[in-house]
C-alpha atoms as a PDB file:
ATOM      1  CA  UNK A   1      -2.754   6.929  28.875  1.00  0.00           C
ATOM      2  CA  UNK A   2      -3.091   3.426  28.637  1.00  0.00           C
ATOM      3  CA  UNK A   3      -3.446   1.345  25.970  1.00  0.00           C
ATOM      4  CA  UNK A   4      -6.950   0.507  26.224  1.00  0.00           C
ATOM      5  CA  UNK A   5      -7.764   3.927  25.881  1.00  0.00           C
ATOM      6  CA  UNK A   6      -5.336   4.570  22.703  1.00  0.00           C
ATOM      7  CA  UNK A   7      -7.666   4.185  19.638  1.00  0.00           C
ATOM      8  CA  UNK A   8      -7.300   5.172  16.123  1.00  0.00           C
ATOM      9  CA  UNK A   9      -7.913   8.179  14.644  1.00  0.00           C
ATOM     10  CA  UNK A  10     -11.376   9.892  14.884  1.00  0.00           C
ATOM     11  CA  UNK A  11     -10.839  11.361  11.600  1.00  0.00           C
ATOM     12  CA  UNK A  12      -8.971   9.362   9.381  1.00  0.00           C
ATOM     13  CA  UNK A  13      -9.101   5.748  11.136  1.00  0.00           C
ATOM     14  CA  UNK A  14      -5.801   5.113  10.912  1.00  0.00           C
ATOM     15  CA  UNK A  15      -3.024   4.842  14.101  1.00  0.00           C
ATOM     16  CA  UNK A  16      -2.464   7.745  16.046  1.00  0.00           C
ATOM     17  CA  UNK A  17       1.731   7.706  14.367  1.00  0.00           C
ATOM     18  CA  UNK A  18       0.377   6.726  10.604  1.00  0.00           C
ATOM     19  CA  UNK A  19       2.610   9.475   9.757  1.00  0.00           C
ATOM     20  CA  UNK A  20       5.549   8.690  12.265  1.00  0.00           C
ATOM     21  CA  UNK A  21       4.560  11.516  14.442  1.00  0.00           C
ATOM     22  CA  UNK A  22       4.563  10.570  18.234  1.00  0.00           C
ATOM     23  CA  UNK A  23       1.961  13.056  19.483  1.00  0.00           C
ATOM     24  CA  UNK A  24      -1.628  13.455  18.917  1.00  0.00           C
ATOM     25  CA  UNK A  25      -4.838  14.889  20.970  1.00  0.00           C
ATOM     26  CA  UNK A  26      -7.757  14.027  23.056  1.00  0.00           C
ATOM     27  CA  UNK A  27      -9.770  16.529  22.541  1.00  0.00           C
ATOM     28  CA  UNK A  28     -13.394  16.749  24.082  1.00  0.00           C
ATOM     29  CA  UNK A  29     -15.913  17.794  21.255  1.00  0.00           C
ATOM     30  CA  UNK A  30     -19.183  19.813  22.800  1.00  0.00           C
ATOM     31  CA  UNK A  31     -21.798  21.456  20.208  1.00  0.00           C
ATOM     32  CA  UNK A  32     -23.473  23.761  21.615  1.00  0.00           C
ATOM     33  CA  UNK A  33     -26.883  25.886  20.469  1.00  0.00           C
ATOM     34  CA  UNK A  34     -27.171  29.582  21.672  1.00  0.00           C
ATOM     35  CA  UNK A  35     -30.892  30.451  23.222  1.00  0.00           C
ATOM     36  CA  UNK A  36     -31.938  33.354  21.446  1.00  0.00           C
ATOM     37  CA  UNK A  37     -34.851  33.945  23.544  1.00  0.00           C
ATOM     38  CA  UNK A  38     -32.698  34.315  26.754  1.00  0.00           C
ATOM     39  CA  UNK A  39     -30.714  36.193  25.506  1.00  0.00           C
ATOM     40  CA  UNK A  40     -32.776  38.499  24.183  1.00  0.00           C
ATOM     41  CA  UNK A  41     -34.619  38.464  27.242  1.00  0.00           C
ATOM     42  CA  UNK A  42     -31.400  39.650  28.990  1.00  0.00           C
ATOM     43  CA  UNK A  43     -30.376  41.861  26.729  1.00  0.00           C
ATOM     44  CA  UNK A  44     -34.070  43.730  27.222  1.00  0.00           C
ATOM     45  CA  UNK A  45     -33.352  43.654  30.626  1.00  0.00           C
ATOM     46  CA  UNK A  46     -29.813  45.316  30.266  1.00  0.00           C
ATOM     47  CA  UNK A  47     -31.372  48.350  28.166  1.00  0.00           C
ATOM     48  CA  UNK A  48     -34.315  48.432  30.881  1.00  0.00           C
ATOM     49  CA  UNK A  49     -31.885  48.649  33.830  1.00  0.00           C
ATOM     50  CA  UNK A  50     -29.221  50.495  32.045  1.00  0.00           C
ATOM     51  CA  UNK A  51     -26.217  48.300  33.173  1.00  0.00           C
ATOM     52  CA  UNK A  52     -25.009  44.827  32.096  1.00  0.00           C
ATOM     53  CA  UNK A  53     -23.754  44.252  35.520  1.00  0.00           C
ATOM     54  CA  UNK A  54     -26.909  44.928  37.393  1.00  0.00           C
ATOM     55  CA  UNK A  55     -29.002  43.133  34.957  1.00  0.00           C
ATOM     56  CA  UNK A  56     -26.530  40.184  35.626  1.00  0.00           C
ATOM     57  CA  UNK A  57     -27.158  40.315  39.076  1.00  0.00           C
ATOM     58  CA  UNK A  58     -31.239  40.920  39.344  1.00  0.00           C
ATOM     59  CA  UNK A  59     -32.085  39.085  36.551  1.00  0.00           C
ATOM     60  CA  UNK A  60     -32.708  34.965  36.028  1.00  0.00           C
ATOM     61  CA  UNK A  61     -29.668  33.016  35.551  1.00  0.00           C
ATOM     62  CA  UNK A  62     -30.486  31.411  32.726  1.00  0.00           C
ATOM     63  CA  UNK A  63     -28.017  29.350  30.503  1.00  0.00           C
ATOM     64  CA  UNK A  64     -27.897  31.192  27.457  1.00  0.00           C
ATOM     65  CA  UNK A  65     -26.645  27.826  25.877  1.00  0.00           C
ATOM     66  CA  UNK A  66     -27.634  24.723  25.698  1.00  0.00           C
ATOM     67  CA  UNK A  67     -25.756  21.205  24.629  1.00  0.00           C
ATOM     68  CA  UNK A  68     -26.829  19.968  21.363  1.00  0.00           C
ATOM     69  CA  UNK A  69     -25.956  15.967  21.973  1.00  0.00           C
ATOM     70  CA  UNK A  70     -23.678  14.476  23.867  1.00  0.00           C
ATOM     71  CA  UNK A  71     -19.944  14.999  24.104  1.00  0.00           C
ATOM     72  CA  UNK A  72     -17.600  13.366  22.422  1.00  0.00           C
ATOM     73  CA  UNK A  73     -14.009  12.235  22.946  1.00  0.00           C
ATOM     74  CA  UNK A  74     -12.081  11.293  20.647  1.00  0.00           C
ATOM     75  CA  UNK A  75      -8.560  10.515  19.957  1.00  0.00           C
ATOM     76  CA  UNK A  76      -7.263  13.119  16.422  1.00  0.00           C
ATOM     77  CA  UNK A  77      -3.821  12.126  15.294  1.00  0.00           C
ATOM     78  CA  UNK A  78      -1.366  15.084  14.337  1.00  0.00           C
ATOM     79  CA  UNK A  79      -1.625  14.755  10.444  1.00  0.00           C
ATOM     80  CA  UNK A  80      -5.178  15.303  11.109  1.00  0.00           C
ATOM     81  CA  UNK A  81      -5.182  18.096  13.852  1.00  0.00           C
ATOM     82  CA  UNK A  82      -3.197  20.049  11.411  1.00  0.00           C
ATOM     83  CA  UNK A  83      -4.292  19.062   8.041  1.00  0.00           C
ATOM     84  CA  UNK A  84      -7.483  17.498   8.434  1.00  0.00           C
ATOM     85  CA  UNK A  85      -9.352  20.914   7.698  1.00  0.00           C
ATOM     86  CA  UNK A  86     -11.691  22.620  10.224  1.00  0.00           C
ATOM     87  CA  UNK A  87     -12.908  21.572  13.395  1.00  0.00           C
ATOM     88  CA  UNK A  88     -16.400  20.746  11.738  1.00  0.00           C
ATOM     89  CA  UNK A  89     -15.055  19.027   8.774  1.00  0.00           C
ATOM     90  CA  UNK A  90     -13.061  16.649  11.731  1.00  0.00           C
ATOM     91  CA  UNK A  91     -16.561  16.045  13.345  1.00  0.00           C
ATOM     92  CA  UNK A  92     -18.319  15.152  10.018  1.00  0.00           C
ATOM     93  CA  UNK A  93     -15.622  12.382   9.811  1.00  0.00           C
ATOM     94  CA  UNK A  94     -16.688  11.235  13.271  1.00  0.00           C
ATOM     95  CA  UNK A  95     -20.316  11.615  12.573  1.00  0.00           C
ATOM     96  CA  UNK A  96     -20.001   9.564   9.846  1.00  0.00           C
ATOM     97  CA  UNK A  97     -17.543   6.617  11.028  1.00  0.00           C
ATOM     98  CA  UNK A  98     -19.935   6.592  13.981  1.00  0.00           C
ATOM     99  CA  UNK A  99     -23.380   6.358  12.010  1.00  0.00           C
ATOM    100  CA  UNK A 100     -21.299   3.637  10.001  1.00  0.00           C
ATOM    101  CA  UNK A 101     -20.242   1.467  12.204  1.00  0.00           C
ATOM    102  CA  UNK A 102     -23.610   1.500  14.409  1.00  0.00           C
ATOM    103  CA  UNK A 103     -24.983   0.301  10.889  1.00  0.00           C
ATOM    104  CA  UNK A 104     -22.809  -2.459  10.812  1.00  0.00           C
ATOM    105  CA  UNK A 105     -23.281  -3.224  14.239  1.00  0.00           C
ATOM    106  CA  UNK A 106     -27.350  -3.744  13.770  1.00  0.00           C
ATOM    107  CA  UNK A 107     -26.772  -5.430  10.520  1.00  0.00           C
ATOM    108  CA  UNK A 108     -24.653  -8.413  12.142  1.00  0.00           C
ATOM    109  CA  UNK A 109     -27.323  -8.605  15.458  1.00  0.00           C
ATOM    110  CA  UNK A 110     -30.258  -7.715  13.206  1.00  0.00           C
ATOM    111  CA  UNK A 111     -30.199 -11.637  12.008  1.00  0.00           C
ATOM    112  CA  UNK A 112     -31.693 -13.364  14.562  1.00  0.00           C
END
């Protein structure tokens, strides 16, 4: 990894070895929303044809998921990965250093 691509801390802001650790994680962040209709569509279809498989196979492949937003990379430091709390507490924090630095960013172009 280059250093370009070394950032701070998704979660906590600070450098990846604030706490004198030498590894961390890139870790890909996807949110994803189950389709309830498909899937309930597919599941009628199992009863109807009596086998998962078959309905698999005869029935529309439809993605029984779909992306909510884009996904994330980010750069989580150890101290974080292991105590930062759960995976959606860690995204809050990047939710949130996102929305406020986007704010800062229109406030200093906003001027003109």
């Amino acid at each position: 990894m280059k250093q370009r691509e070394l950032g701070p801390c998704a979660a906590c802001g600070r450098g990846v070895m604030h706490d004198r650790s030498i590894a961390f994680y890139r870790v890909t962040f996807e949110h994803f929303v189950l389709m309830t209709g498909v899937i309930q569509r597919q599941a009628g279809l199992e009863q109807a044809m009596g086998s998962p498989v078959l309905a698999a196979v005869m029935g529309p492949d439809e993605d029984l998921a779909k992306r909510a937003g884009p996904a994330d990379r980010e750069i989580i430091c150890q101290h974080c990965a292991i105590h930062g709390g759960c995976l959606a507490e860690i995204m809050e924090h990047v939710a949130r250093r996102r929305s406020e630095s986007e704010q800062l960013a229109g406030a200093d172009g906003g001027g003109e």
